[in-house]
PDB file of N, CA and C in Angstrom:
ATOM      1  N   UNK A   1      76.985  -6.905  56.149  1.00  0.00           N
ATOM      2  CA  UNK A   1      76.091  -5.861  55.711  1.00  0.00           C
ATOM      3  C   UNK A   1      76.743  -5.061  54.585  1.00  0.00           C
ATOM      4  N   UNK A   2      76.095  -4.910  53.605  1.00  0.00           N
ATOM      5  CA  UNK A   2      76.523  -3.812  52.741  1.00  0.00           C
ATOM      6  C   UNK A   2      76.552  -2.328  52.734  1.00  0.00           C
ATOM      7  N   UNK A   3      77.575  -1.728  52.728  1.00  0.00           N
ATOM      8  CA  UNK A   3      77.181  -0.262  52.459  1.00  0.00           C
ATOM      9  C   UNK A   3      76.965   0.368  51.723  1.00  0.00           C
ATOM     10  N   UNK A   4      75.601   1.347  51.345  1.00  0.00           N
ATOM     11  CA  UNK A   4      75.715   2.135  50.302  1.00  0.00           C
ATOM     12  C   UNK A   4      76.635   2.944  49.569  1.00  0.00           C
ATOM     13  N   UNK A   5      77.129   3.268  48.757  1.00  0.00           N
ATOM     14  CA  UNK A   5      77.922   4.020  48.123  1.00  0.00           C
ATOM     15  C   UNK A   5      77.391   5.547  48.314  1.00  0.00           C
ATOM     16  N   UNK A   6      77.918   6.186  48.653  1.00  0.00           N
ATOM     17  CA  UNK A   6      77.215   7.653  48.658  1.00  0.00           C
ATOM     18  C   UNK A   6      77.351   8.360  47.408  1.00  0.00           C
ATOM     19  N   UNK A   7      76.531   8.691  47.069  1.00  0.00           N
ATOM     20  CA  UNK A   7      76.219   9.812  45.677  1.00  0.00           C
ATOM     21  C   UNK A   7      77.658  10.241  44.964  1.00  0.00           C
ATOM     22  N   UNK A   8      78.088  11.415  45.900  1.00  0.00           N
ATOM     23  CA  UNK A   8      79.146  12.345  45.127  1.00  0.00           C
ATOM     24  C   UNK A   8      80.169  11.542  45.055  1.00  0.00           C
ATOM     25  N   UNK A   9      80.462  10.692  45.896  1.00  0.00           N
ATOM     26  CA  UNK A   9      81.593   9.930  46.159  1.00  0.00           C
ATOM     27  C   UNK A   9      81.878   8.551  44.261  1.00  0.00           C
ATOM     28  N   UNK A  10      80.400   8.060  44.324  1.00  0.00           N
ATOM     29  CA  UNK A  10      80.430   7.727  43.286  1.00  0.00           C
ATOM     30  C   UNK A  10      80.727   8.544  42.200  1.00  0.00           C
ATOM     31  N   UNK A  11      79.525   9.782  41.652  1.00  0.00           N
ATOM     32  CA  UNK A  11      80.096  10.303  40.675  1.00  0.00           C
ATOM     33  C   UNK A  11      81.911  10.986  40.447  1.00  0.00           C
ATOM     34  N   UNK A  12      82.164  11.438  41.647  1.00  0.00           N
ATOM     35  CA  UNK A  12      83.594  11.823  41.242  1.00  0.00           C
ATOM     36  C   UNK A  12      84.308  11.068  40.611  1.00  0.00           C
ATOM     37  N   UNK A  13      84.299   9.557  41.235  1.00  0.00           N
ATOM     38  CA  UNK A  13      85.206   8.350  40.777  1.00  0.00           C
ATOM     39  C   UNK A  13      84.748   8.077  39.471  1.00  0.00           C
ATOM     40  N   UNK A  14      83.506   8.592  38.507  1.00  0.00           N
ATOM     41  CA  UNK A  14      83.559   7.979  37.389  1.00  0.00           C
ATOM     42  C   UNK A  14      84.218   9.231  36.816  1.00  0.00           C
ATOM     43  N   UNK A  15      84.021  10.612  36.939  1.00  0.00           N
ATOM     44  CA  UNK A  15      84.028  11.272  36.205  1.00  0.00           C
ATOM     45  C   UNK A  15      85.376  11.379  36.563  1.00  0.00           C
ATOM     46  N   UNK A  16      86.513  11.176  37.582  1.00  0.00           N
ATOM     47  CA  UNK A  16      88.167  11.060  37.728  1.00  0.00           C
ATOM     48  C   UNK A  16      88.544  10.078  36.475  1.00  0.00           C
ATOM     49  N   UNK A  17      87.724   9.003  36.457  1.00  0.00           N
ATOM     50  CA  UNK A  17      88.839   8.004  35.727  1.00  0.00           C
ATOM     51  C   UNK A  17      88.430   7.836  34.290  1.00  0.00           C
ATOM     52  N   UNK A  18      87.297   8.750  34.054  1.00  0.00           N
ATOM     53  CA  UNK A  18      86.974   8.834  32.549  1.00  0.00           C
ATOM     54  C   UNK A  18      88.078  10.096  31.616  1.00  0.00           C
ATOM     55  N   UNK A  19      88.278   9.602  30.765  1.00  0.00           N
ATOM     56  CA  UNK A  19      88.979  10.697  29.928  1.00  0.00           C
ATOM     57  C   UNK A  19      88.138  11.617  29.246  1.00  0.00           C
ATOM     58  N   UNK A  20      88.306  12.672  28.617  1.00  0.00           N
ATOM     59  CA  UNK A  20      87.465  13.312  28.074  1.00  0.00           C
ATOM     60  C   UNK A  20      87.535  12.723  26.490  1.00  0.00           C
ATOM     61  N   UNK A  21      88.406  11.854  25.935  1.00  0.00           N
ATOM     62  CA  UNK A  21      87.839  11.139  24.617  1.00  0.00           C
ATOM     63  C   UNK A  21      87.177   9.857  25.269  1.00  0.00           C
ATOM     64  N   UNK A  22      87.497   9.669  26.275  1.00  0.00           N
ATOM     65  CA  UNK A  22      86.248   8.267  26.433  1.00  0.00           C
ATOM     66  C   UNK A  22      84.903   8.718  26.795  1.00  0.00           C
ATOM     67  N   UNK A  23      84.360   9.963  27.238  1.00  0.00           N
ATOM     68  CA  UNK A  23      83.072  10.566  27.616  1.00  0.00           C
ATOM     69  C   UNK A  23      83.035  11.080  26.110  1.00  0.00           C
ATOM     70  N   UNK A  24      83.495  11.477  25.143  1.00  0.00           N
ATOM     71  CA  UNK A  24      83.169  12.081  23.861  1.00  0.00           C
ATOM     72  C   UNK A  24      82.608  10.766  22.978  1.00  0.00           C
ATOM     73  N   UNK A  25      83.362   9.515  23.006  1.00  0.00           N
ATOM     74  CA  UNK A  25      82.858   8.347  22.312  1.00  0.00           C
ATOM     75  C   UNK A  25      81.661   8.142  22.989  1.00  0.00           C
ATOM     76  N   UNK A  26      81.387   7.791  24.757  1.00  0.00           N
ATOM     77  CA  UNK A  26      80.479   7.295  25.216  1.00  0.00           C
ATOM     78  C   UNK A  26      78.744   8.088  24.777  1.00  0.00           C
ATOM     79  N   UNK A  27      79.034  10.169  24.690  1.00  0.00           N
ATOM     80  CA  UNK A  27      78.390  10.562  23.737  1.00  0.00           C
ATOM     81  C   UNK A  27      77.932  10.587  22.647  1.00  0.00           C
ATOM     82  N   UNK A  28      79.142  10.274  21.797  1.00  0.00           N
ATOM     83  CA  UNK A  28      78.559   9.507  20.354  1.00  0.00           C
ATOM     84  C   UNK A  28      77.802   8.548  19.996  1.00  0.00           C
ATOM     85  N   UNK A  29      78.118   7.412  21.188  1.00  0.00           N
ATOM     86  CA  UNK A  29      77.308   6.140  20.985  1.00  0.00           C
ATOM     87  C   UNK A  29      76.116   6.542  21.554  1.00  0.00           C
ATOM     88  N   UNK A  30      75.855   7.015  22.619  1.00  0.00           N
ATOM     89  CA  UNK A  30      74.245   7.251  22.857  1.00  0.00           C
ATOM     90  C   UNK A  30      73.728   8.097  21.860  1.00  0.00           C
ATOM     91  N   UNK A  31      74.210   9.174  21.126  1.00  0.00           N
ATOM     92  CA  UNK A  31      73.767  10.201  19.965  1.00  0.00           C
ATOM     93  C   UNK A  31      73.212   9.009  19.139  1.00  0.00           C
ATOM     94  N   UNK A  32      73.971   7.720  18.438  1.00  0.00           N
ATOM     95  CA  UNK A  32      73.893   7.158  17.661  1.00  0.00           C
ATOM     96  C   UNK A  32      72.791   6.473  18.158  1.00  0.00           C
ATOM     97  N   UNK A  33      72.848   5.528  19.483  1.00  0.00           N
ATOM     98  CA  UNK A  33      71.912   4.975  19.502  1.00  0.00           C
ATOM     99  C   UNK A  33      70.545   5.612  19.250  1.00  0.00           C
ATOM    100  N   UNK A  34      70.081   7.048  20.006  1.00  0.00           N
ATOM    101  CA  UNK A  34      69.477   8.005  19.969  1.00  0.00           C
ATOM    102  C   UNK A  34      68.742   7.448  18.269  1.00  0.00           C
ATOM    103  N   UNK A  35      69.636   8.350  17.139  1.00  0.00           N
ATOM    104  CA  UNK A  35      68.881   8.439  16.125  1.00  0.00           C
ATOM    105  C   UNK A  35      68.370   7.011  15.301  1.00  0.00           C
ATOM    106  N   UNK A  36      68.905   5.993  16.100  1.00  0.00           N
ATOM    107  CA  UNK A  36      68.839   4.596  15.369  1.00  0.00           C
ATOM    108  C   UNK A  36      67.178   4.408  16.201  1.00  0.00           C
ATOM    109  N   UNK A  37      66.822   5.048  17.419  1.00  0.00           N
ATOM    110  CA  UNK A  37      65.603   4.547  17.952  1.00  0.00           C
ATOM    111  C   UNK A  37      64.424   5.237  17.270  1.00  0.00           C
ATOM    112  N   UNK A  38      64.795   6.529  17.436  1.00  0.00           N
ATOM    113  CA  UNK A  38      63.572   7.615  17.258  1.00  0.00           C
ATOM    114  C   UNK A  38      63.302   7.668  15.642  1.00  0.00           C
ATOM    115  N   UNK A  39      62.177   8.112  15.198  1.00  0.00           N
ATOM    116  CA  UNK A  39      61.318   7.901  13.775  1.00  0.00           C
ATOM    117  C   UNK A  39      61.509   9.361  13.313  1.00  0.00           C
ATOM    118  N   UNK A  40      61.925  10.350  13.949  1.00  0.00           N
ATOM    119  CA  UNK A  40      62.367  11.715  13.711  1.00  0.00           C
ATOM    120  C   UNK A  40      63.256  11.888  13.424  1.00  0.00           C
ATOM    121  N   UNK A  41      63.757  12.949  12.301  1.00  0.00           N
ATOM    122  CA  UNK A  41      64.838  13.448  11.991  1.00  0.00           C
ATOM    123  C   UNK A  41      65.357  14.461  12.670  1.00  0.00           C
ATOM    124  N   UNK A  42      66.731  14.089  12.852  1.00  0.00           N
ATOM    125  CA  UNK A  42      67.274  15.236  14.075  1.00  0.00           C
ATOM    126  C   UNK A  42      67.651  16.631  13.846  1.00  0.00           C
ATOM    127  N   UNK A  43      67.202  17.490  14.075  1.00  0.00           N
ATOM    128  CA  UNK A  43      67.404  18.769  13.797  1.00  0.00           C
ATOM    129  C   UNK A  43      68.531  19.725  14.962  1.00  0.00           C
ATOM    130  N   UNK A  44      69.463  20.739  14.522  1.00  0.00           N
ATOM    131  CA  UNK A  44      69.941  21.110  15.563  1.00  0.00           C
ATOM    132  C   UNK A  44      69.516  21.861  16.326  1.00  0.00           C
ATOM    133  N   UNK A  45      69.367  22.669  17.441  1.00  0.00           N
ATOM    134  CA  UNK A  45      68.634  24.066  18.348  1.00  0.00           C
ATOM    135  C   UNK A  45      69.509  25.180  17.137  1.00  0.00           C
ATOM    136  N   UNK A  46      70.489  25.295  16.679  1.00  0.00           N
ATOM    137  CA  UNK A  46      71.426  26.501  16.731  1.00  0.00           C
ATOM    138  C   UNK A  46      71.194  26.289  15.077  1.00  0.00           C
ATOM    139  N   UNK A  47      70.940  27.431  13.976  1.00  0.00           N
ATOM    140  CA  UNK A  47      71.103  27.851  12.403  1.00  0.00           C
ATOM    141  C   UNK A  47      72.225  28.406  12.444  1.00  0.00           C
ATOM    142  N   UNK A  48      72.777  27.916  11.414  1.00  0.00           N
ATOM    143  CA  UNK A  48      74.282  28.235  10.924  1.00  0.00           C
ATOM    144  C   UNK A  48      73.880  28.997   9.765  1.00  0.00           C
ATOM    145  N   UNK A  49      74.591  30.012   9.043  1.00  0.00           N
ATOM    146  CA  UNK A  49      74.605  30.345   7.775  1.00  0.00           C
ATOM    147  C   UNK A  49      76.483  31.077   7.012  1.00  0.00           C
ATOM    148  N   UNK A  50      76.151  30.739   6.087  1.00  0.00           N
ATOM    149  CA  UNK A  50      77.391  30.957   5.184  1.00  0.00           C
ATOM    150  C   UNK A  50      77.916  32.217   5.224  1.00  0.00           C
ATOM    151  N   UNK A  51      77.155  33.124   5.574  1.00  0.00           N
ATOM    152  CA  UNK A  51      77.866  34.549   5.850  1.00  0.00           C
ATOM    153  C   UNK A  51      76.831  35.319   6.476  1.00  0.00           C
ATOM    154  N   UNK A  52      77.418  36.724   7.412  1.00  0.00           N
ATOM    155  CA  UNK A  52      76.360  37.561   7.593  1.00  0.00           C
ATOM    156  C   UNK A  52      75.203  37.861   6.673  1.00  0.00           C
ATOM    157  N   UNK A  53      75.616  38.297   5.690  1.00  0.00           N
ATOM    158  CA  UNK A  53      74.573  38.648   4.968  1.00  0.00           C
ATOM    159  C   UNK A  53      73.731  37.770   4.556  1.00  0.00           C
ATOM    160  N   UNK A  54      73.613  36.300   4.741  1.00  0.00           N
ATOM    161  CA  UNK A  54      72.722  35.339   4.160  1.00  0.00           C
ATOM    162  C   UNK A  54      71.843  35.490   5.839  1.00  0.00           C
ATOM    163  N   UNK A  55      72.706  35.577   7.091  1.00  0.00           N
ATOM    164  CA  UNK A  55      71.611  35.635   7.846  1.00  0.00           C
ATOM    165  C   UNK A  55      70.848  36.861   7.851  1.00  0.00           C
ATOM    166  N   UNK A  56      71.189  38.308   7.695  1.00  0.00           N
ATOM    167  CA  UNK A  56      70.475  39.187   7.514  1.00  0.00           C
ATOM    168  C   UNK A  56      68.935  38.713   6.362  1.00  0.00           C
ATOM    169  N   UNK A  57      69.583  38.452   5.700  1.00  0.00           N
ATOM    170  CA  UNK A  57      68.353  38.177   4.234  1.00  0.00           C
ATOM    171  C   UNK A  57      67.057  37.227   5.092  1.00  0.00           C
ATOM    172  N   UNK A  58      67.693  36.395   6.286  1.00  0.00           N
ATOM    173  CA  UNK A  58      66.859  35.240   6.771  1.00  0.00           C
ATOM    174  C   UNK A  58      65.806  35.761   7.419  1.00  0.00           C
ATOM    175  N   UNK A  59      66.765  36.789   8.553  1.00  0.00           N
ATOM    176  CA  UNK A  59      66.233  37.196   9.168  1.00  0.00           C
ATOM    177  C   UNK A  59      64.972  38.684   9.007  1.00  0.00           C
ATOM    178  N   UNK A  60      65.209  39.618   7.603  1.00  0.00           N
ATOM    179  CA  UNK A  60      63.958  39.944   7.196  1.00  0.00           C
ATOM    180  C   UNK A  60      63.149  39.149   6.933  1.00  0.00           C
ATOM    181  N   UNK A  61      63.465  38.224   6.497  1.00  0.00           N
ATOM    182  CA  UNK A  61      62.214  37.074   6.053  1.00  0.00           C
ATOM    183  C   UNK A  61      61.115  36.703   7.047  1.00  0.00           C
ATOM    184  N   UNK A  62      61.778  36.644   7.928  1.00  0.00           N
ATOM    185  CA  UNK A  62      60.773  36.322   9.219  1.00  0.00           C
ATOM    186  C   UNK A  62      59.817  36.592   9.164  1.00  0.00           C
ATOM    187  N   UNK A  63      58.422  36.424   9.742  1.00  0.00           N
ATOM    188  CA  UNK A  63      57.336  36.882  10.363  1.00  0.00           C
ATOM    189  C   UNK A  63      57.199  36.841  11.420  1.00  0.00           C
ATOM    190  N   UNK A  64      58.116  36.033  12.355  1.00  0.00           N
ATOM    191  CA  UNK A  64      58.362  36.176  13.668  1.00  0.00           C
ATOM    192  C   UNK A  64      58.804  37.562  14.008  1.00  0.00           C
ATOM    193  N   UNK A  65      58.246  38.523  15.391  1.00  0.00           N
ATOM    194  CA  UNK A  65      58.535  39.750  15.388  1.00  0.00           C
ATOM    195  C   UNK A  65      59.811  39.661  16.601  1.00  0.00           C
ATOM    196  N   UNK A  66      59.612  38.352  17.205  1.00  0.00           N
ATOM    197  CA  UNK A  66      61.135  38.461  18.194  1.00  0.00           C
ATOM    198  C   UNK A  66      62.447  38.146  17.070  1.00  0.00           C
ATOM    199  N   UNK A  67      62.638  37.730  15.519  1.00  0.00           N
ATOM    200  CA  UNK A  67      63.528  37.946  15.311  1.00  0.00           C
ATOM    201  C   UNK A  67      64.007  39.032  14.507  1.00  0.00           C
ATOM    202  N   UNK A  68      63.191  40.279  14.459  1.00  0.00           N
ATOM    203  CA  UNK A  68      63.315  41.466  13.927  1.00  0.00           C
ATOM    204  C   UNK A  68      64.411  42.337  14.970  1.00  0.00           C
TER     205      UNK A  68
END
């Protein structure tokens, strides 16, 4: 008879014997695969800008009133 593997028991053992540069590549490659599938260009959640004051300028710009 076989026994199931129980849940946590599994994940610990992958996440013990993975390194954190082998989970950073294994991320990359799904990122990659990711944009090689989808017909969209990937955008980030988070705007960066070059200095405070370029985000100030952005952020009057708005017409959105939650970013006032």
């Amino acid at each position: 008879m076989i026994r199931p593997m129980s849940r946590t028991r599994g994940i610990a053992r992958r996440s013990g014997n993975a390194s954190a540069a082998r989970r950073l590549h294994e991320a990359e490659r799904l990122f990659q695969d990711f944009t090689e599938l989808t017909p969209f260009r990937f955008r980030p959640l988070a705007k960066s800008f070059a200095s405070f004051s370029a985000y100030e300028r952005w952020r009057r710009a708005q017409t959105n009133p939650w970013y006032r």
